[in-house]
C-alpha atoms as a PDB file:
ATOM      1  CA  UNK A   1     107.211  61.846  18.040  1.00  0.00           C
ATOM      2  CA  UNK A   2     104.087  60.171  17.715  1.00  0.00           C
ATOM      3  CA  UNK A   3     103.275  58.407  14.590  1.00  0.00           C
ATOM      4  CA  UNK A   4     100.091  56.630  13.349  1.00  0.00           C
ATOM      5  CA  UNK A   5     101.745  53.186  12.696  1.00  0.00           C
ATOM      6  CA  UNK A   6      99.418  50.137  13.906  1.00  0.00           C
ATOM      7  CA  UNK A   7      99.717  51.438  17.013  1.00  0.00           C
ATOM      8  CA  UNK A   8     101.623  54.317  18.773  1.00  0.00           C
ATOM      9  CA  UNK A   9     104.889  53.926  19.186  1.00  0.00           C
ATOM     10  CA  UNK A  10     107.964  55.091  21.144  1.00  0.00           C
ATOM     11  CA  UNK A  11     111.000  56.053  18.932  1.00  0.00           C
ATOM     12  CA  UNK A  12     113.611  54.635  21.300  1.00  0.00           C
ATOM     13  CA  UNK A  13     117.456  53.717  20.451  1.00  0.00           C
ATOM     14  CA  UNK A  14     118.080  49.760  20.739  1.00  0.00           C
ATOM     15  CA  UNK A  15     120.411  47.870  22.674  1.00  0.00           C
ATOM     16  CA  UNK A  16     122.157  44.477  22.680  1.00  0.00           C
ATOM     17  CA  UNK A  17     120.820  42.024  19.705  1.00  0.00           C
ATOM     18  CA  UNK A  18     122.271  38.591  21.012  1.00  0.00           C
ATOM     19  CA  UNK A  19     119.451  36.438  21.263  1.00  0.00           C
ATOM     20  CA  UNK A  20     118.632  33.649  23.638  1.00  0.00           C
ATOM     21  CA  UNK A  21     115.300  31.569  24.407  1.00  0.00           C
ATOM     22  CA  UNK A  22     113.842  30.484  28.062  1.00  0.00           C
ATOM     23  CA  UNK A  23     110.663  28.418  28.170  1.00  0.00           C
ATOM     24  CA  UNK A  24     107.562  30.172  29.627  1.00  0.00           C
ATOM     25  CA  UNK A  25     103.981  29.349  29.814  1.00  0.00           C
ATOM     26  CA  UNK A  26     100.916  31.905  29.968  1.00  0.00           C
ATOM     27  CA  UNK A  27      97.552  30.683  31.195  1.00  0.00           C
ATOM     28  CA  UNK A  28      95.282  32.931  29.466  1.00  0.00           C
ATOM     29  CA  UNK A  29      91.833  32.908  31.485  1.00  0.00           C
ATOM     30  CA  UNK A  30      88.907  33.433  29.171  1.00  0.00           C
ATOM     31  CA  UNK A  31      86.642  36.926  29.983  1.00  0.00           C
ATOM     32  CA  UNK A  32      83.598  38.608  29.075  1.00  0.00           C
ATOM     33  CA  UNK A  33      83.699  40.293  25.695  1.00  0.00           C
ATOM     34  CA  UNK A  34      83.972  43.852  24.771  1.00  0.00           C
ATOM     35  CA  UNK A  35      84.125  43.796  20.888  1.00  0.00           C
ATOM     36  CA  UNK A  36      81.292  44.213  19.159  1.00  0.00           C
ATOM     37  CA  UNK A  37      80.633  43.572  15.274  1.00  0.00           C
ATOM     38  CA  UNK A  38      80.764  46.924  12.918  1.00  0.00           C
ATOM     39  CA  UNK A  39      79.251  46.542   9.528  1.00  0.00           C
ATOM     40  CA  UNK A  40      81.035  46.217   6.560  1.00  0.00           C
ATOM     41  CA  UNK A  41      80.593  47.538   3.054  1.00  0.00           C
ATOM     42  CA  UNK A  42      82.312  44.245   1.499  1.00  0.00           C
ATOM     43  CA  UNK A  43      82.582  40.580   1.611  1.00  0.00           C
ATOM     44  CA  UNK A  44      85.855  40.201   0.851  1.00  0.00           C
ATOM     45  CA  UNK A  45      88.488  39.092   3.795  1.00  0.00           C
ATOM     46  CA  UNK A  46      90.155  41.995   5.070  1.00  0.00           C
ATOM     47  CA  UNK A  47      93.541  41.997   5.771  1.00  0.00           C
ATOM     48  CA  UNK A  48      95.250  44.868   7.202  1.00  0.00           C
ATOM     49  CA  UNK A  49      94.355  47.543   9.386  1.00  0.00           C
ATOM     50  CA  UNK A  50      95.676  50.795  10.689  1.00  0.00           C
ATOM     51  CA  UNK A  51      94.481  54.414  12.318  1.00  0.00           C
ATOM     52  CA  UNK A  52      95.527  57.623  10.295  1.00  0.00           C
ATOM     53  CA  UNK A  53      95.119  61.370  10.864  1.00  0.00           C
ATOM     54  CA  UNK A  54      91.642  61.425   9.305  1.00  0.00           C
ATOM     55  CA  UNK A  55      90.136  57.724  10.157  1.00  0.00           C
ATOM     56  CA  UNK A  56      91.128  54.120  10.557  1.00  0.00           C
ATOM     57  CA  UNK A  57      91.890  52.268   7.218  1.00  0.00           C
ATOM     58  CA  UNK A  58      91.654  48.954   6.191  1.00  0.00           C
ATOM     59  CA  UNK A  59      92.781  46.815   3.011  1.00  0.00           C
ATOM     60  CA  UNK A  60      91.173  43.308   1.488  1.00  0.00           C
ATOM     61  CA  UNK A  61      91.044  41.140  -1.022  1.00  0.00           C
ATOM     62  CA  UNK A  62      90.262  42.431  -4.329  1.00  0.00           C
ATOM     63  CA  UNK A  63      91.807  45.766  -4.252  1.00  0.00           C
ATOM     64  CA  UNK A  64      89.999  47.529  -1.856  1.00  0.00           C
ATOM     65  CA  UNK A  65      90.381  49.848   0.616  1.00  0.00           C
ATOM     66  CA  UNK A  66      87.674  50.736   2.806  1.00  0.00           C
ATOM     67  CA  UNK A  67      87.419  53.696   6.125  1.00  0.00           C
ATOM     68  CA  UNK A  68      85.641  54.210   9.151  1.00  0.00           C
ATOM     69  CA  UNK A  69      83.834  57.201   9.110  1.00  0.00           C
ATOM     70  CA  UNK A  70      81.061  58.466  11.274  1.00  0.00           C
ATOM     71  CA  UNK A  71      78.781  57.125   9.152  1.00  0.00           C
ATOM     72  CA  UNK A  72      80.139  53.769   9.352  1.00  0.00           C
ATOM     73  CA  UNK A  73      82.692  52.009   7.238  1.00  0.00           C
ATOM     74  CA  UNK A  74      82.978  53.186   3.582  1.00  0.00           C
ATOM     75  CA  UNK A  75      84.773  51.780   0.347  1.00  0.00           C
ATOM     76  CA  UNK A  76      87.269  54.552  -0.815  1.00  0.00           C
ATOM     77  CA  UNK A  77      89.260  52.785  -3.309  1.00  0.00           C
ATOM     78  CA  UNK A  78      88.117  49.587  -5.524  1.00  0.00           C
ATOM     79  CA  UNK A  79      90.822  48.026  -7.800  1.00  0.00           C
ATOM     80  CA  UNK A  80      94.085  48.996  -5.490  1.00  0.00           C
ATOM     81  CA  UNK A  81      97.136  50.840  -7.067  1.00  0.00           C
ATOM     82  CA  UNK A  82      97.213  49.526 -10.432  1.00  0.00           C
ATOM     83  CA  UNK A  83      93.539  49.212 -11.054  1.00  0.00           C
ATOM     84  CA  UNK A  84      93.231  45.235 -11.335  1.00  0.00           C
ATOM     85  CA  UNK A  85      91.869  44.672  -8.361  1.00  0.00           C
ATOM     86  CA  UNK A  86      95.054  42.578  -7.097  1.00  0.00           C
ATOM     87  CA  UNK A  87      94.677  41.667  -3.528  1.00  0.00           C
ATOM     88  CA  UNK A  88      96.287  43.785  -0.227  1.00  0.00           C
ATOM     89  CA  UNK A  89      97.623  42.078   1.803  1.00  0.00           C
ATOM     90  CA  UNK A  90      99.468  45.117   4.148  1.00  0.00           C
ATOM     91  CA  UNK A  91      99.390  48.242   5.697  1.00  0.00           C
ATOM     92  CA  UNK A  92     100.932  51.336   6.879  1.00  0.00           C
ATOM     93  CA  UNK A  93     101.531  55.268   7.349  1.00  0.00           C
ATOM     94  CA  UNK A  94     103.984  57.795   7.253  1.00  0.00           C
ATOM     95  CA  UNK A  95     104.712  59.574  10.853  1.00  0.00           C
ATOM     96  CA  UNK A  96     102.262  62.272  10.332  1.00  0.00           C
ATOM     97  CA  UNK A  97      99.952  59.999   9.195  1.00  0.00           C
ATOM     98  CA  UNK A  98      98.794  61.808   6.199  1.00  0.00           C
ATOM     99  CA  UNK A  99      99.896  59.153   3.614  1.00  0.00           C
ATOM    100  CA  UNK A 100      98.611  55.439   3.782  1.00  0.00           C
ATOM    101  CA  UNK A 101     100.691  52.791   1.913  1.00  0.00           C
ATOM    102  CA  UNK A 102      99.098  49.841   0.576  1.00  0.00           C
ATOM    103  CA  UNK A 103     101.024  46.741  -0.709  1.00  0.00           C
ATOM    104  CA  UNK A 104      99.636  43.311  -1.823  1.00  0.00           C
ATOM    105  CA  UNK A 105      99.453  41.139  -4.649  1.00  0.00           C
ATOM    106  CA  UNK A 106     101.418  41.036  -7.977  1.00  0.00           C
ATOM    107  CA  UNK A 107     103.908  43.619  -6.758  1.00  0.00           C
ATOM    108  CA  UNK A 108     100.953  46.260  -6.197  1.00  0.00           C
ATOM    109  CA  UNK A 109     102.300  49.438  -3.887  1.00  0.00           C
ATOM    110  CA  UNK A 110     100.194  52.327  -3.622  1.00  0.00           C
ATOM    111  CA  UNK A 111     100.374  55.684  -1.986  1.00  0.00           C
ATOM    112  CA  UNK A 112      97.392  56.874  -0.989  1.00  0.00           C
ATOM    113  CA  UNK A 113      96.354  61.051   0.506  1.00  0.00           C
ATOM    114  CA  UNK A 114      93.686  60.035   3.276  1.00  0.00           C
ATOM    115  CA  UNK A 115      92.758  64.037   3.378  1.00  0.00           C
ATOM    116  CA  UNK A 116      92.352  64.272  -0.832  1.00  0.00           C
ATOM    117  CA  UNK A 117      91.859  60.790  -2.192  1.00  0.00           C
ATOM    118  CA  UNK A 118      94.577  61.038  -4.705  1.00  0.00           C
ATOM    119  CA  UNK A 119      96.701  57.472  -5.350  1.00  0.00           C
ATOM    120  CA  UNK A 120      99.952  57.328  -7.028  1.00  0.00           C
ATOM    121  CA  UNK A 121     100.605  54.386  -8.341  1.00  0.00           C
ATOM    122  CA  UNK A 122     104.366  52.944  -7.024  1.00  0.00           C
ATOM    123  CA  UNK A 123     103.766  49.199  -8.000  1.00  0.00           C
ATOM    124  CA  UNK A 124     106.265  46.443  -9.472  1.00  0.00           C
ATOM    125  CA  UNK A 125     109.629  48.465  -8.041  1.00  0.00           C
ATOM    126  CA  UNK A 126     112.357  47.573 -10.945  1.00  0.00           C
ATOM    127  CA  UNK A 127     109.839  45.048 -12.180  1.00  0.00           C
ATOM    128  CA  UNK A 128     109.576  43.016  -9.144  1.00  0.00           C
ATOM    129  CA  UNK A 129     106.244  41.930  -9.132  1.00  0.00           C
ATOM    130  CA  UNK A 130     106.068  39.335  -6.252  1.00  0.00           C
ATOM    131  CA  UNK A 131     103.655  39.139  -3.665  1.00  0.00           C
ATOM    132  CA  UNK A 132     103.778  41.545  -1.051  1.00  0.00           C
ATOM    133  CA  UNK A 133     103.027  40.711   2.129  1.00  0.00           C
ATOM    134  CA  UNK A 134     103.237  43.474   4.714  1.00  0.00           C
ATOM    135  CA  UNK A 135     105.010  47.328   4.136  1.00  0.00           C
ATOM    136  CA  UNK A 136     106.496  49.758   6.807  1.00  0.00           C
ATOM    137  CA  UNK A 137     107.084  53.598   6.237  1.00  0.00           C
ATOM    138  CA  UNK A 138     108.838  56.355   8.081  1.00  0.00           C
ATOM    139  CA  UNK A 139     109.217  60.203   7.648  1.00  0.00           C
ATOM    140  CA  UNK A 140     106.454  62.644   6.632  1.00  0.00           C
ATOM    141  CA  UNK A 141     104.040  62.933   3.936  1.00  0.00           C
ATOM    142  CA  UNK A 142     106.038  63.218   0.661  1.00  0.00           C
ATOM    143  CA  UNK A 143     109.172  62.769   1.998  1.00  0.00           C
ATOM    144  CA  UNK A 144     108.899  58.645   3.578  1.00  0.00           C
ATOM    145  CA  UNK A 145     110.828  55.733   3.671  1.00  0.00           C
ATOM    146  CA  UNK A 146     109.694  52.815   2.346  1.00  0.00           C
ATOM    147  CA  UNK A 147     109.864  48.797   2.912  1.00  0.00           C
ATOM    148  CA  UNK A 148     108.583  46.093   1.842  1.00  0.00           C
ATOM    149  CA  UNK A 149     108.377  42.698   2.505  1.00  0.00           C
ATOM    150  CA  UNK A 150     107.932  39.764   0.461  1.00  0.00           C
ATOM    151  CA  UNK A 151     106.968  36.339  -0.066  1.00  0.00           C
ATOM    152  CA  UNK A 152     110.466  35.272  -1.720  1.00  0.00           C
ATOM    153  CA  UNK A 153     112.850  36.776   0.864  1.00  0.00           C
ATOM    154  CA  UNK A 154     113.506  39.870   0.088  1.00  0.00           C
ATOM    155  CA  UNK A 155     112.959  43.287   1.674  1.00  0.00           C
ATOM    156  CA  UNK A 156     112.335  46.358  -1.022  1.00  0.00           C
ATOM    157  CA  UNK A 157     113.331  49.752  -0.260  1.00  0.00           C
ATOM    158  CA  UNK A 158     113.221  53.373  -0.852  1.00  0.00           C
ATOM    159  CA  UNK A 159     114.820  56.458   0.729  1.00  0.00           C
ATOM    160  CA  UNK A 160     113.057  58.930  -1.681  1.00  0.00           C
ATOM    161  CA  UNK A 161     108.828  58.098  -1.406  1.00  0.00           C
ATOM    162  CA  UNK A 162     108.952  55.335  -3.535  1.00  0.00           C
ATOM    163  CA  UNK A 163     109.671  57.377  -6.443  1.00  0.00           C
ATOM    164  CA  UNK A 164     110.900  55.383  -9.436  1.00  0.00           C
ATOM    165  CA  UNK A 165     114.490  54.736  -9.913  1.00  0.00           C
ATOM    166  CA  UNK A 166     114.881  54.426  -6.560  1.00  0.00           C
ATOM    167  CA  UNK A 167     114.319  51.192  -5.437  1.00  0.00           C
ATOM    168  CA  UNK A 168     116.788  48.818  -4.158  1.00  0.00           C
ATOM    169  CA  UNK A 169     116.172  45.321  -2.186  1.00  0.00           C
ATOM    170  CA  UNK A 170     118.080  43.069   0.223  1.00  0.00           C
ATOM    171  CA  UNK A 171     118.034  39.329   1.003  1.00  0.00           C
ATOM    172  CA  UNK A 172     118.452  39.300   4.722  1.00  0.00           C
ATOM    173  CA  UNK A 173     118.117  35.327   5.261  1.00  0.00           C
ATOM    174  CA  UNK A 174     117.961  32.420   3.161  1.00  0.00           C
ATOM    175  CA  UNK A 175     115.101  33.302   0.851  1.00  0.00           C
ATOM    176  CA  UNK A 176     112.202  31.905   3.195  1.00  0.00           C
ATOM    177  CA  UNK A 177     109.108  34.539   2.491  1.00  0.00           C
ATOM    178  CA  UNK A 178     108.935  37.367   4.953  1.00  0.00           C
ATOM    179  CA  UNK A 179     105.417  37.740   7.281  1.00  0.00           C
ATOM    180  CA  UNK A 180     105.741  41.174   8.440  1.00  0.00           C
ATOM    181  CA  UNK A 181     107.851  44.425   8.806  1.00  0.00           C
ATOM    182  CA  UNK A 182     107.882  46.902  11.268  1.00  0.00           C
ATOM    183  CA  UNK A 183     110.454  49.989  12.167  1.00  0.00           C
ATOM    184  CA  UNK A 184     110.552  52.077  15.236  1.00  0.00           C
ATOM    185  CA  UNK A 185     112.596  54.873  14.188  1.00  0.00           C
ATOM    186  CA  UNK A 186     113.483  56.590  10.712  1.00  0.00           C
ATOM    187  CA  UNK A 187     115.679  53.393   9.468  1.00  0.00           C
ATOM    188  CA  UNK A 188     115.552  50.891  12.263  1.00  0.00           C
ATOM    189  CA  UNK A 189     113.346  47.686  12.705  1.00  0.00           C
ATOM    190  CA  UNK A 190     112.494  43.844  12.300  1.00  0.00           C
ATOM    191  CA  UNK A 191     111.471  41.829   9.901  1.00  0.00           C
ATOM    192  CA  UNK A 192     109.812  37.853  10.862  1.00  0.00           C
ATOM    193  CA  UNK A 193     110.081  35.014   7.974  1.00  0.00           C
ATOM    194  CA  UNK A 194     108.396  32.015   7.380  1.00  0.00           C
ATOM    195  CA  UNK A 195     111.525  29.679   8.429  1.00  0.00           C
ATOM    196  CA  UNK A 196     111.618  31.278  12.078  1.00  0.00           C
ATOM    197  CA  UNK A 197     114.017  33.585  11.802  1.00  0.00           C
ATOM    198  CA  UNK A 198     114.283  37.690  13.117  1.00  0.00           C
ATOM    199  CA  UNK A 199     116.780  39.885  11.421  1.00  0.00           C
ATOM    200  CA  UNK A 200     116.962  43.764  12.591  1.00  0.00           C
ATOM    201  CA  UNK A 201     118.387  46.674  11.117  1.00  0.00           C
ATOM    202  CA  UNK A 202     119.368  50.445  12.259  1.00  0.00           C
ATOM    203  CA  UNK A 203     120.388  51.419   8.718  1.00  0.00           C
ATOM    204  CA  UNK A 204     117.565  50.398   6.703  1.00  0.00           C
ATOM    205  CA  UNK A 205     119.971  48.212   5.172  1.00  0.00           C
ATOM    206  CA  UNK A 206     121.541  46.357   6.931  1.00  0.00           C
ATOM    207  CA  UNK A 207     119.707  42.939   8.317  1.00  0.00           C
ATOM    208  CA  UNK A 208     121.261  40.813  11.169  1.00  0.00           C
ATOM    209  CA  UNK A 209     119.611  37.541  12.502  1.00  0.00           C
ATOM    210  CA  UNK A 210     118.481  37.574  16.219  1.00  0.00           C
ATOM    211  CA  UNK A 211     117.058  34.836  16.607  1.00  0.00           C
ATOM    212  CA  UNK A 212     114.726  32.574  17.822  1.00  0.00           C
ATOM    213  CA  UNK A 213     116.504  29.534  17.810  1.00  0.00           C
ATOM    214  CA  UNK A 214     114.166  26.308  18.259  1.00  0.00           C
ATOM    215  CA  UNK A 215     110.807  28.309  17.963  1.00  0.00           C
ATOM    216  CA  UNK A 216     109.204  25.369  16.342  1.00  0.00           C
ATOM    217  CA  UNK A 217     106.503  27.412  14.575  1.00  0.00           C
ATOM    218  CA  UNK A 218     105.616  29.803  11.783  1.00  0.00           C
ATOM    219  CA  UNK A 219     105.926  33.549  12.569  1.00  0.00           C
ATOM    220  CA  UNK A 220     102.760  35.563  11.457  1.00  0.00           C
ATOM    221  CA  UNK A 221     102.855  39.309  13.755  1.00  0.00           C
ATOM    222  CA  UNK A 222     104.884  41.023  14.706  1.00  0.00           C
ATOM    223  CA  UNK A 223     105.650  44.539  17.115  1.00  0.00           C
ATOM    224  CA  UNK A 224     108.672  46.545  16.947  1.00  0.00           C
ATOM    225  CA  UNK A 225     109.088  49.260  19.337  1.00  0.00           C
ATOM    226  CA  UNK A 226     112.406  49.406  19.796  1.00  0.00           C
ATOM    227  CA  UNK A 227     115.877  47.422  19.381  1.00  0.00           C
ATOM    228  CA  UNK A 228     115.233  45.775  22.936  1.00  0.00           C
ATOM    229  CA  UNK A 229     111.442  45.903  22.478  1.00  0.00           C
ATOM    230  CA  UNK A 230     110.515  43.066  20.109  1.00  0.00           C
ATOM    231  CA  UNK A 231     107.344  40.840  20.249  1.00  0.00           C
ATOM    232  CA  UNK A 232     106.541  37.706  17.568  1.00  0.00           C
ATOM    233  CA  UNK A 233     103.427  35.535  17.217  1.00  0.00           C
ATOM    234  CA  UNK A 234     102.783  32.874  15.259  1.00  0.00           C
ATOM    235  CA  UNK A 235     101.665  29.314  15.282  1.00  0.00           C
ATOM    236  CA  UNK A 236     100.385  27.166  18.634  1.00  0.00           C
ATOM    237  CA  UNK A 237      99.253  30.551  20.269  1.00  0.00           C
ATOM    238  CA  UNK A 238     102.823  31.229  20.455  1.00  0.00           C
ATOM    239  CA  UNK A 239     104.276  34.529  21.662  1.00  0.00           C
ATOM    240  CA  UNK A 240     107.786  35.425  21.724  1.00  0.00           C
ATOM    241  CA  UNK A 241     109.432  38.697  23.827  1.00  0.00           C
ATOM    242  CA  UNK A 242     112.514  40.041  22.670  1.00  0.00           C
ATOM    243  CA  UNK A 243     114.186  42.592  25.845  1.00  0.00           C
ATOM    244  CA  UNK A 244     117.834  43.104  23.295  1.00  0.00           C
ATOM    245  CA  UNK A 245     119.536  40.119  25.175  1.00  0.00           C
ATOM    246  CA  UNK A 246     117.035  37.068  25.494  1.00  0.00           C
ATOM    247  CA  UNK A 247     114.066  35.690  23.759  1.00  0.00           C
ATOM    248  CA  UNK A 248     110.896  34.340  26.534  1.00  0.00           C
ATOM    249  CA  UNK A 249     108.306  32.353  24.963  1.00  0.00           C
ATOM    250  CA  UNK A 250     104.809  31.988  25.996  1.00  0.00           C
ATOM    251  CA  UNK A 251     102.073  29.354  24.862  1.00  0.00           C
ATOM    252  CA  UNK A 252      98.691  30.955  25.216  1.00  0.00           C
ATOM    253  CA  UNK A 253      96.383  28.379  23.401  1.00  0.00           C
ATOM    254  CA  UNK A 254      96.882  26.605  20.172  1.00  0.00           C
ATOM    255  CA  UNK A 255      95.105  28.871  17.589  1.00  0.00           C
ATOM    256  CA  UNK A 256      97.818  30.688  15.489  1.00  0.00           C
ATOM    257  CA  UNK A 257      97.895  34.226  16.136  1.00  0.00           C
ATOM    258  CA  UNK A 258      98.110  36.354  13.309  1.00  0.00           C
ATOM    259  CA  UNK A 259      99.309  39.843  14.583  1.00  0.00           C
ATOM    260  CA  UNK A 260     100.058  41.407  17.807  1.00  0.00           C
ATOM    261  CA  UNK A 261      99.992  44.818  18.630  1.00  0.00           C
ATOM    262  CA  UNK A 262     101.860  45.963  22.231  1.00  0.00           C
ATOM    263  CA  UNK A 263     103.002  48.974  23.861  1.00  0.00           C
ATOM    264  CA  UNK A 264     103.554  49.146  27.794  1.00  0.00           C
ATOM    265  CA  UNK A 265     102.677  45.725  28.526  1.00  0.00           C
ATOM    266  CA  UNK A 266      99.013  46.476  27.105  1.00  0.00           C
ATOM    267  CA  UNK A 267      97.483  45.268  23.870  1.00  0.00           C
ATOM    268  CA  UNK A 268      96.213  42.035  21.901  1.00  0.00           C
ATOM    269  CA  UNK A 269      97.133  39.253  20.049  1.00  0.00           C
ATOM    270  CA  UNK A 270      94.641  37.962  17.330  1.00  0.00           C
ATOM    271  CA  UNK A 271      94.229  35.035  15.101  1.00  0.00           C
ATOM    272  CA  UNK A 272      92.506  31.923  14.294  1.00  0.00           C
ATOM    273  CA  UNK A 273      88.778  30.849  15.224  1.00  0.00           C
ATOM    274  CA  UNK A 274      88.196  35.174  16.159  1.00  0.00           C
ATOM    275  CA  UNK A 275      90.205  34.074  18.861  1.00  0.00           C
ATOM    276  CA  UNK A 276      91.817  37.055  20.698  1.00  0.00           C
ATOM    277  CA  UNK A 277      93.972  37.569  23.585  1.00  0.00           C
ATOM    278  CA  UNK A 278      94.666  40.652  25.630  1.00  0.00           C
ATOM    279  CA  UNK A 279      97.662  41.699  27.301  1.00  0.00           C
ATOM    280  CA  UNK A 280      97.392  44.148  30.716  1.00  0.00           C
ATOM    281  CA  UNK A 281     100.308  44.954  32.710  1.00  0.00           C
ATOM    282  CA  UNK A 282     102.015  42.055  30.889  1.00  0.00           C
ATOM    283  CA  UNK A 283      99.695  39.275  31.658  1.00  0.00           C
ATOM    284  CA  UNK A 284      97.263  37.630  28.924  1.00  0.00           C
ATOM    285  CA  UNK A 285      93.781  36.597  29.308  1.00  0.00           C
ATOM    286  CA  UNK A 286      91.670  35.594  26.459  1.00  0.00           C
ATOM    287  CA  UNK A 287      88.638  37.690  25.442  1.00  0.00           C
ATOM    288  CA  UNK A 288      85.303  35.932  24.099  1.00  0.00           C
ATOM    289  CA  UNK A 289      84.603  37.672  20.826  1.00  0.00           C
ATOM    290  CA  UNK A 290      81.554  37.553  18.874  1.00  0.00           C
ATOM    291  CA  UNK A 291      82.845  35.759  15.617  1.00  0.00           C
ATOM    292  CA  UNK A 292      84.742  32.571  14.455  1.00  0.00           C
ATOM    293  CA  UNK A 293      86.245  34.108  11.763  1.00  0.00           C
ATOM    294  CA  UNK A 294      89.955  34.082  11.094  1.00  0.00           C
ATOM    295  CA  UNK A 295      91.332  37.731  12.511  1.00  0.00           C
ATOM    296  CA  UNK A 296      94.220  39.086  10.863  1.00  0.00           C
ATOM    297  CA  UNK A 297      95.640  42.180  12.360  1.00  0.00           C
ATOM    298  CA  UNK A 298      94.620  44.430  15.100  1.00  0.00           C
ATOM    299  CA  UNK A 299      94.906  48.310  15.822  1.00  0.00           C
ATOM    300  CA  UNK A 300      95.258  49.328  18.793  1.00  0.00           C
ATOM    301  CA  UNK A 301      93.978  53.635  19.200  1.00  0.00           C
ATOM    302  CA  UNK A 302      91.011  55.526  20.681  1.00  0.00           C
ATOM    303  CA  UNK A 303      88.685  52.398  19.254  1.00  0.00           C
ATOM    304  CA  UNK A 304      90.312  49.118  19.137  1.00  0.00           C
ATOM    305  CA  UNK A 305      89.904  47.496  16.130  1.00  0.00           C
ATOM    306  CA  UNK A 306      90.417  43.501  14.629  1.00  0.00           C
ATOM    307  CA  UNK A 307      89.677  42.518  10.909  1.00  0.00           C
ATOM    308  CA  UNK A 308      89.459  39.641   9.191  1.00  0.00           C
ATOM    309  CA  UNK A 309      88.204  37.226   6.884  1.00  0.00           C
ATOM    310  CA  UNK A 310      84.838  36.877   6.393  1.00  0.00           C
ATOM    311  CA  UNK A 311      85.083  40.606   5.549  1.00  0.00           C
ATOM    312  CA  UNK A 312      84.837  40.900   9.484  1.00  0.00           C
ATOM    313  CA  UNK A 313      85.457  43.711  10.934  1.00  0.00           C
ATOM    314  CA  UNK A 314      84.991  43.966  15.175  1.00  0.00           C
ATOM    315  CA  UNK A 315      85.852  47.272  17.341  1.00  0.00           C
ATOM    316  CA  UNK A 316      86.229  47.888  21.399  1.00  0.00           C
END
């Protein structure tokens, strides 16, 4: 089933989660750029990014949202779900990619029609109102899971659309803030913290550690594709690959990389200084890009796409 997450992914069933790490070293070559610069209608940092069935999406500071139409990139929402122009800070879509949720400051969650324009408001879930760093859906329009992660451990769920009364949260680790969440399937997926620690789930509620021992940095992206398909980045151009037995690490640079986005051994990592690095047939090169900014996420689709702050905004 194909689904409109930050990049396509393969619904497949996991395997071992025992977790083990193996030093490894990339030399990433610098080439020729292909991103160019597109426009943008703000100057706010933009920090989330994602394709849907109409258009590619983005969220930034201040509430907005803004889309990529054939016009160019547009502001379709100012002030975010509850109207106070909180800050959003993450991301996604439900399978069909008809609904994009938004999630960011102040315990703001919005769900948001990309065909109609209509937002329902689904902030502050049993009064949480935390910071909320990153969200991950599954299911169809009207009918989704929901999670999200935040920045004082704990992961916030729903199993009917958000609706309220019917939220419930879990502490998977120690109470370290959590970067980013991702699922492959309808209730399996990762979560990273800031303390450098994985925990998966096939339940939706259920969170086990997997690792990575001795990592040595902070975790920022993250890719789930499937139980034994797991890749990390985070701090000193670090990238870790999970394959359901064994962790490999690889040191591309020293810039930390804010999201990565892979599928088939093709795709990016992005992060500090508008560095970014691509990944074909498994091995990395870095890509000159025409910025300096800070990137923060990447989506990967029929245009590429890297945002950022700065309210950049680059495509390929």
């Amino acid at each position: 089933m194909t689904r409109f997450t930050r990049r396509t992914t393969l619904k497949v069933a996991g395997a071992s989660l025992a977790a083990a790490t193996l030093p490894a070293t990339a030399a990433a070559e610098e080439e020729e750029s292909t991103w160019t610069v597109a426009e943008s209608p703000i100057d706010s940092t933009v920090h989330d990014v994602i394709h849907t069935a109409t258009n590619a999406h983005a969220v930034a500071s201040g509430g907005l949202v803004i889309e990529r139409t054939d016009a160019g990139w547009e502001v379709v929402l100012q002030g975010g779900p509850t109207g106070n122009g909180n800050d959003l800070y993450g991301v996604d879509t439900t399978d069909d990619g008809g609904r994009l949720w938004i999630v960011g400051a102040s315990g703001a969650i919005g769900e948001y029609d990309v065909t109609t324009g209509n937002l329902v408001d689904r902030s502050a879930p049993n009064d949480f109102t935390a910071n909320f760093n990153d969200v991950a859906v599954t299911g169809p329009a009207g009918d989704a899971d929901v999670y999200v992660a935040d920045d004082s451990g704990s992961i916030h769920y729903s199993f009917e659309n958000g609706e309220e009364g019917t939220w419930d949260y879990e502490v998977p680790g120690s109470g370290s803030g959590f970067n980013a969440v991702e699922f492959y399937d309808d209730r399996a997926g990762h979560v990273i913290d800031t303390n450098g620690k994985v925990f998966a789930t096939d339940d939706g509620t259920t969170w086990n550690p997997i690792g990575i021992e001795d990592a040595g940095v902070t975790f920022y992206g993250l890719d789930s594709d499937a139980a034994d398909d797991v890749v990390v980045s985070g701090g000193n151009a670090s990238v870790f690959e999970y394959d359901g037995s064994r962790w490999v690490p690889e040191s591309l640079g020293d810039a930390d990389l804010l999201d990565v986005e892979i599928e088939d051994g093709d795709g990016y990592a992005v992060g500090g200084g508008g560095v970014i690095f691509e990944q074909t047939d498994g091995e990395w090169s870095q890509v000159q890009t025409p910025t300096g900014e800070n990137l923060k996420a990447v989506a990967t689709g029929e245009t590429d796409i890297a945002v950022g702050a700065g309210a950049e905004v680059l495509e390929k």
